[in-house]
N, C-alpha and C. Protein backbone atom coordinates (compact mmCIF):
# COMPACT_ATOMS: atom_id res chain seq x y z
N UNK A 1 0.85 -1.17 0.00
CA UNK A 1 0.00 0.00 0.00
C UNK A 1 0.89 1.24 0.00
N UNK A 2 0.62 2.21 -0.97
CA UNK A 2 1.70 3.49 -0.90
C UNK A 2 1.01 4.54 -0.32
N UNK A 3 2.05 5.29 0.28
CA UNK A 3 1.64 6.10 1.17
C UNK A 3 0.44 7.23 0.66
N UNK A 4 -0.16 7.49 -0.69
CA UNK A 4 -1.40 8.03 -1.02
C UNK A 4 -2.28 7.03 -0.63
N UNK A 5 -2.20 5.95 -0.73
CA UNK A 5 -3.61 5.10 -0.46
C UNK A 5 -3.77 5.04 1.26
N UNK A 6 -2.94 5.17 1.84
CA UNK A 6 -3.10 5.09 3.39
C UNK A 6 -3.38 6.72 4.35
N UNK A 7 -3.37 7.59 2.90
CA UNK A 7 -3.48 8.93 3.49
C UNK A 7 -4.30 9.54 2.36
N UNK A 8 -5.08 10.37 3.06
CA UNK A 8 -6.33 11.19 1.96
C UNK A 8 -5.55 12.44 2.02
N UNK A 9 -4.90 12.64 0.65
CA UNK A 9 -4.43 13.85 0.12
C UNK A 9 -5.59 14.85 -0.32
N UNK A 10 -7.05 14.74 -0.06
CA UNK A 10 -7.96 15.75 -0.30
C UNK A 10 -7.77 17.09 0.59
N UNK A 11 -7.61 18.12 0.04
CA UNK A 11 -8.18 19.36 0.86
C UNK A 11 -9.45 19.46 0.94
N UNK A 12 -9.65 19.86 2.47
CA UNK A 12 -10.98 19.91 3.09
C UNK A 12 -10.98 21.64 2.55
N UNK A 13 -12.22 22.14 2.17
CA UNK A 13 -12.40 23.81 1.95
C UNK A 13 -13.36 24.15 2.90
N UNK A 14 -12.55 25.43 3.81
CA UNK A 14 -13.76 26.20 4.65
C UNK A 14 -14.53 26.81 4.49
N UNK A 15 -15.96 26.27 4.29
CA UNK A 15 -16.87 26.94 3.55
C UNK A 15 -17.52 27.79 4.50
N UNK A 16 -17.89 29.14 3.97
CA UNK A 16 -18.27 30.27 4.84
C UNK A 16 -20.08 29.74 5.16
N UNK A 17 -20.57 29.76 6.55
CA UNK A 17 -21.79 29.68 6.78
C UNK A 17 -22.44 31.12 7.14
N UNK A 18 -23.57 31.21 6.83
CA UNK A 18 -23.78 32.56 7.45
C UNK A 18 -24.95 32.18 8.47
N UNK A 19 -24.30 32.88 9.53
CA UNK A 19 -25.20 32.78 10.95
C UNK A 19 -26.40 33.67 11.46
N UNK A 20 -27.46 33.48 11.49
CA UNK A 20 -28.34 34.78 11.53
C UNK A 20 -29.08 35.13 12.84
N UNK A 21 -29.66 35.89 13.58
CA UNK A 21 -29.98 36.04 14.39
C UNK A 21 -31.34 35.21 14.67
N UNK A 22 -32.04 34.94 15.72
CA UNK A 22 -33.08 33.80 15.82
C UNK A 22 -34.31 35.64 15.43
N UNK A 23 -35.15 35.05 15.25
CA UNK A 23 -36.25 35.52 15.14
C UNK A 23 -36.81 35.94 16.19
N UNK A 24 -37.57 37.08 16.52
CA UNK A 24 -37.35 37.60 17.60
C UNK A 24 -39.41 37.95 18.02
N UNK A 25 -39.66 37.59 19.19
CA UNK A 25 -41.43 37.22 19.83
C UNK A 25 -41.70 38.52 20.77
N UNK A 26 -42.87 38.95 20.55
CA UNK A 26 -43.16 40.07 21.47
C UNK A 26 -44.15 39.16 22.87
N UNK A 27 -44.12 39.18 23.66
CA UNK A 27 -45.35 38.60 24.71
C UNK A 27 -46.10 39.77 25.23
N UNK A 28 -47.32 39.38 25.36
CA UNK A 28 -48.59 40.36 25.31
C UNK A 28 -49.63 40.23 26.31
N UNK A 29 -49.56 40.52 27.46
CA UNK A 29 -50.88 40.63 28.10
C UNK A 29 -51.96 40.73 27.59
N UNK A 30 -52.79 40.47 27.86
CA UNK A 30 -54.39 40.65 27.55
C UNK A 30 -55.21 41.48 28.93
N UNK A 31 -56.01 42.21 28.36
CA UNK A 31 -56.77 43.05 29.94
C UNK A 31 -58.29 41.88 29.89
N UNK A 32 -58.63 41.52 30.75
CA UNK A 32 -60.17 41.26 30.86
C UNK A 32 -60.50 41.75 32.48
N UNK A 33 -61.87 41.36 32.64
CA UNK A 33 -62.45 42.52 33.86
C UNK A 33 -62.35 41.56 35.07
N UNK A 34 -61.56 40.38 35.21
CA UNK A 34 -61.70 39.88 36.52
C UNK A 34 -60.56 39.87 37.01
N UNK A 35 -59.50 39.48 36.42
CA UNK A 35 -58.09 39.57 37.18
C UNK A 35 -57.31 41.08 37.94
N UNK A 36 -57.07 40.74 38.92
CA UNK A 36 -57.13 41.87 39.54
C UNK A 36 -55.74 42.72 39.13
N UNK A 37 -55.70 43.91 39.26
CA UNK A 37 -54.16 44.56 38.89
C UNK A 37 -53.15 44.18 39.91
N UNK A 38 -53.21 44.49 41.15
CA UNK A 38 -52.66 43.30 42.00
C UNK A 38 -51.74 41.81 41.75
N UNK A 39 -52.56 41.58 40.87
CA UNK A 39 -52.23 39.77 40.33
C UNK A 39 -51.63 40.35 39.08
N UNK A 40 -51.98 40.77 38.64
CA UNK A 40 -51.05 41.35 36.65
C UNK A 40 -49.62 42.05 37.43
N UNK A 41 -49.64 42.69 38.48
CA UNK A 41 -48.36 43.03 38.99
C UNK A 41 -47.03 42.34 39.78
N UNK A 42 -47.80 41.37 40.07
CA UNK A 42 -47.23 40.08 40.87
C UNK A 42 -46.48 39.32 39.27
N UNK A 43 -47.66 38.77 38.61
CA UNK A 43 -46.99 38.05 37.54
C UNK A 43 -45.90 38.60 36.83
N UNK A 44 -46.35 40.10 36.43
CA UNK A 44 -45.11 40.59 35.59
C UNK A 44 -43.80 40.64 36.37
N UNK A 45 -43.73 40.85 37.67
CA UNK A 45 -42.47 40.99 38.77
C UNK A 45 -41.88 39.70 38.65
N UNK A 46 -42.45 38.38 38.53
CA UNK A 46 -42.14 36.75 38.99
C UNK A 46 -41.65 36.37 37.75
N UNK A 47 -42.41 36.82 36.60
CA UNK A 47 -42.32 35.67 35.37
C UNK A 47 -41.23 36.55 34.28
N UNK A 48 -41.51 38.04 34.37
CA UNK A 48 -40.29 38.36 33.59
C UNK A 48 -39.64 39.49 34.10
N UNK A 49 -39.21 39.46 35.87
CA UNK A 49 -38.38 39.82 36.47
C UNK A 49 -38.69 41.40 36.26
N UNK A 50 -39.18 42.26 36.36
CA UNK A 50 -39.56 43.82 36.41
C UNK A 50 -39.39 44.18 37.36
N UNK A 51 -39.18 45.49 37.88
CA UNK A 51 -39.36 45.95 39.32
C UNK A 51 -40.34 46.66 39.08
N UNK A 52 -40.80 47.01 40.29
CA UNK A 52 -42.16 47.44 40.85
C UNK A 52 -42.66 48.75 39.68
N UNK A 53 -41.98 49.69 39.45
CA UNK A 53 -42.35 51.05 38.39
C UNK A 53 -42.76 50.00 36.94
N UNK A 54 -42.11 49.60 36.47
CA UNK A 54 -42.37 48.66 35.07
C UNK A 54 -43.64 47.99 35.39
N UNK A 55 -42.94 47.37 36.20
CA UNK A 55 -44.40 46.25 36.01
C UNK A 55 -45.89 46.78 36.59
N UNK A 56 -46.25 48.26 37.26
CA UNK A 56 -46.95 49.11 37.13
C UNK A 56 -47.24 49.97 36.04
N UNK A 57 -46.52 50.07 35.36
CA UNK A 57 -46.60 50.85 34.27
C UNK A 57 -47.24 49.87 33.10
N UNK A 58 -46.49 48.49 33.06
CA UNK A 58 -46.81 47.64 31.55
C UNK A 58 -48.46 46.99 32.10
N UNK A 59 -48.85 47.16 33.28
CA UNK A 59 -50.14 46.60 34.35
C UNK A 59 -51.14 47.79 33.76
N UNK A 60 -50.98 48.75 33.81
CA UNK A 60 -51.62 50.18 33.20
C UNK A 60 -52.02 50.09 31.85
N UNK A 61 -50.94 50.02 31.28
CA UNK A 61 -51.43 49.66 29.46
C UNK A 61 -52.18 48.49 29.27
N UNK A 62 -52.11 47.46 30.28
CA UNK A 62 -53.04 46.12 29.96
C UNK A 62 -54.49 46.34 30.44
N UNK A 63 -54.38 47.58 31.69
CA UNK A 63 -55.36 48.28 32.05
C UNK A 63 -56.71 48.95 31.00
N UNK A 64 -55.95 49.66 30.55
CA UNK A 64 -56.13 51.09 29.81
C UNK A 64 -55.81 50.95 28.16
N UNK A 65 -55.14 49.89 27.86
CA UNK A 65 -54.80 49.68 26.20
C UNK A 65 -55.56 48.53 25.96
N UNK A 66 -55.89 47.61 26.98
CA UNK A 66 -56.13 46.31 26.65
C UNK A 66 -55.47 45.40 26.51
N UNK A 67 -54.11 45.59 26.14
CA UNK A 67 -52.82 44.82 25.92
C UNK A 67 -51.47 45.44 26.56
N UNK A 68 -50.72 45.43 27.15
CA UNK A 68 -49.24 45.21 27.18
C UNK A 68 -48.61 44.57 26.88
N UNK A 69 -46.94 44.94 26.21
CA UNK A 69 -45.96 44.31 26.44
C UNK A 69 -44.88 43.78 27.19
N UNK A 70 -44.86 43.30 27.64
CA UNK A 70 -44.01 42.61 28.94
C UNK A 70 -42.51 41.91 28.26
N UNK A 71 -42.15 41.80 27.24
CA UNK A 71 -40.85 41.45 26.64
C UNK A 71 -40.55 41.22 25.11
N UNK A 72 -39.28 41.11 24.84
CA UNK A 72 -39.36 40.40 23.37
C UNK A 72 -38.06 39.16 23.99
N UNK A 73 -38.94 38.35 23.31
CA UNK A 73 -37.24 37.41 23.51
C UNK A 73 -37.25 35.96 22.10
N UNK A 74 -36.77 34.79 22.17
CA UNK A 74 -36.57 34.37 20.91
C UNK A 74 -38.20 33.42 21.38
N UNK A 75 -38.69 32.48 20.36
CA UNK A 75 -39.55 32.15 20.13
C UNK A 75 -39.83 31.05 21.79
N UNK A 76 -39.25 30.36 21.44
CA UNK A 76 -39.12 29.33 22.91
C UNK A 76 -39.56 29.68 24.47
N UNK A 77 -38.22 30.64 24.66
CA UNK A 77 -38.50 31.87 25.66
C UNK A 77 -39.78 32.08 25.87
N UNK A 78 -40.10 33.13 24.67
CA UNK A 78 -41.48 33.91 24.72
C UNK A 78 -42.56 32.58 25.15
N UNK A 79 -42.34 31.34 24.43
CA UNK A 79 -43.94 30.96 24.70
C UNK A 79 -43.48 30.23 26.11
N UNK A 80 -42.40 29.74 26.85
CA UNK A 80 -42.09 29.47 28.39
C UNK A 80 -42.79 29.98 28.85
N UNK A 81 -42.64 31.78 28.64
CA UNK A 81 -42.54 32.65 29.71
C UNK A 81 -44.30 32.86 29.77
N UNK A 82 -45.10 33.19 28.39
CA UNK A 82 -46.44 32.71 28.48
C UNK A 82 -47.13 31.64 28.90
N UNK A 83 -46.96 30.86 28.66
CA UNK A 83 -47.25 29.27 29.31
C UNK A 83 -46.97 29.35 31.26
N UNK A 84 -46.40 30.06 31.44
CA UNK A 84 -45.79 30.24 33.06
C UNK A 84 -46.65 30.92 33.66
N UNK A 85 -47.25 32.27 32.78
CA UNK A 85 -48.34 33.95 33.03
C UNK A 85 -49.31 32.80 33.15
N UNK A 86 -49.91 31.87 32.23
CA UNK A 86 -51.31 31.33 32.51
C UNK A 86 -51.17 30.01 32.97
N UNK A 87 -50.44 29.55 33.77
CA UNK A 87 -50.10 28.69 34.77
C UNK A 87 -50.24 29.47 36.09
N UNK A 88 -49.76 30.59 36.11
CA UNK A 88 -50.31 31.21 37.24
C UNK A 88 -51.86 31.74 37.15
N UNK A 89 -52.01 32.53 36.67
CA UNK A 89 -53.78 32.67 36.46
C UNK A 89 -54.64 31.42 36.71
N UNK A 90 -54.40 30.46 36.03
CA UNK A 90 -55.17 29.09 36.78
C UNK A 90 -55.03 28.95 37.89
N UNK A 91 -54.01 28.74 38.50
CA UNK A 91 -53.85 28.56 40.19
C UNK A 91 -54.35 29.43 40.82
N UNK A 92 -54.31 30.59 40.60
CA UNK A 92 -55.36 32.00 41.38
C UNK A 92 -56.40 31.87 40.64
N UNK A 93 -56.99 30.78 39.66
CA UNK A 93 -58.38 31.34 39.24
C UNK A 93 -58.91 32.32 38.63
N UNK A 94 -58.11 32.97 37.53
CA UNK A 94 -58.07 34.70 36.96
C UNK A 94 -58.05 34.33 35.97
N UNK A 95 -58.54 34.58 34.80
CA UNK A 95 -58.64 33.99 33.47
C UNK A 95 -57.79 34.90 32.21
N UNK A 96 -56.49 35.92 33.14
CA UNK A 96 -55.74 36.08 32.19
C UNK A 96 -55.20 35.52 31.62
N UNK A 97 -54.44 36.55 30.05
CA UNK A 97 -54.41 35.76 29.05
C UNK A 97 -52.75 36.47 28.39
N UNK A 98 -52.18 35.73 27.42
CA UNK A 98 -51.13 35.95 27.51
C UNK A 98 -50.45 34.94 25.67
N UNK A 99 -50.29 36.39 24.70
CA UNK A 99 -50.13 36.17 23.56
C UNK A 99 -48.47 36.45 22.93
N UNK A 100 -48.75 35.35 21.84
CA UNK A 100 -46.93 35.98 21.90
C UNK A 100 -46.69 35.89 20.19
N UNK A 101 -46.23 36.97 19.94
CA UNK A 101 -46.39 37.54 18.37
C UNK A 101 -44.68 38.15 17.71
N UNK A 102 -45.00 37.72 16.81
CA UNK A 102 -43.46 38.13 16.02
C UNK A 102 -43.33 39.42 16.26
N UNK A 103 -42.31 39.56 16.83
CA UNK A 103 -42.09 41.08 16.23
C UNK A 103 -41.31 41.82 15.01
């Protein structure tokens, strides 16, 4: 056996990949008339870490807009972090709601 057959004289070529950023989810409160602001202020503090002014403020627009935004993050994330908002609302019995949209 000569030493080409026991060795692969091929060059490997580094082919350029291009890497792109993940796609990026807005999460969305929903306002309805039973959950208390109280409880929309608790959740936003627990589930996507706010301090007290924010998560009063994004509690207001869910108030008063009908909807808030509470984050953007990649697709996965976003629906965790929703799936978590109405995991809590069931356990307190509050029938908020919690949407998560491309941004």
């Amino acid at each position: 056996m000569s030493a080409e057959e026991r060795f692969d004289t091929n060059i490997l070529e580094d082919t350029e990949e291009e890497v792109r950023q993940p796609d990026m989810y807005r999460v969305i409160l929903l306002n309805d008339h039973y959950t208390t602001m109280d409880f929309v202020v608790r959740v936003i503090r627990r589930v996507f870490h706010k301090n007290l002014l924010e998560a009063t403020r994004i509690m207001l627009d869910v108030h008063k807009k009908g909807r808030g935004q509470v984050g953007v993050y990649t697709y996965d994330i976003a629906k965790t972090k929703s799936a978590q908002v109405e995991q809590m609302a069931r356990s307190e019995e509050f029938p908020l709601k919690c949407t998560v949209e491309k941004a």
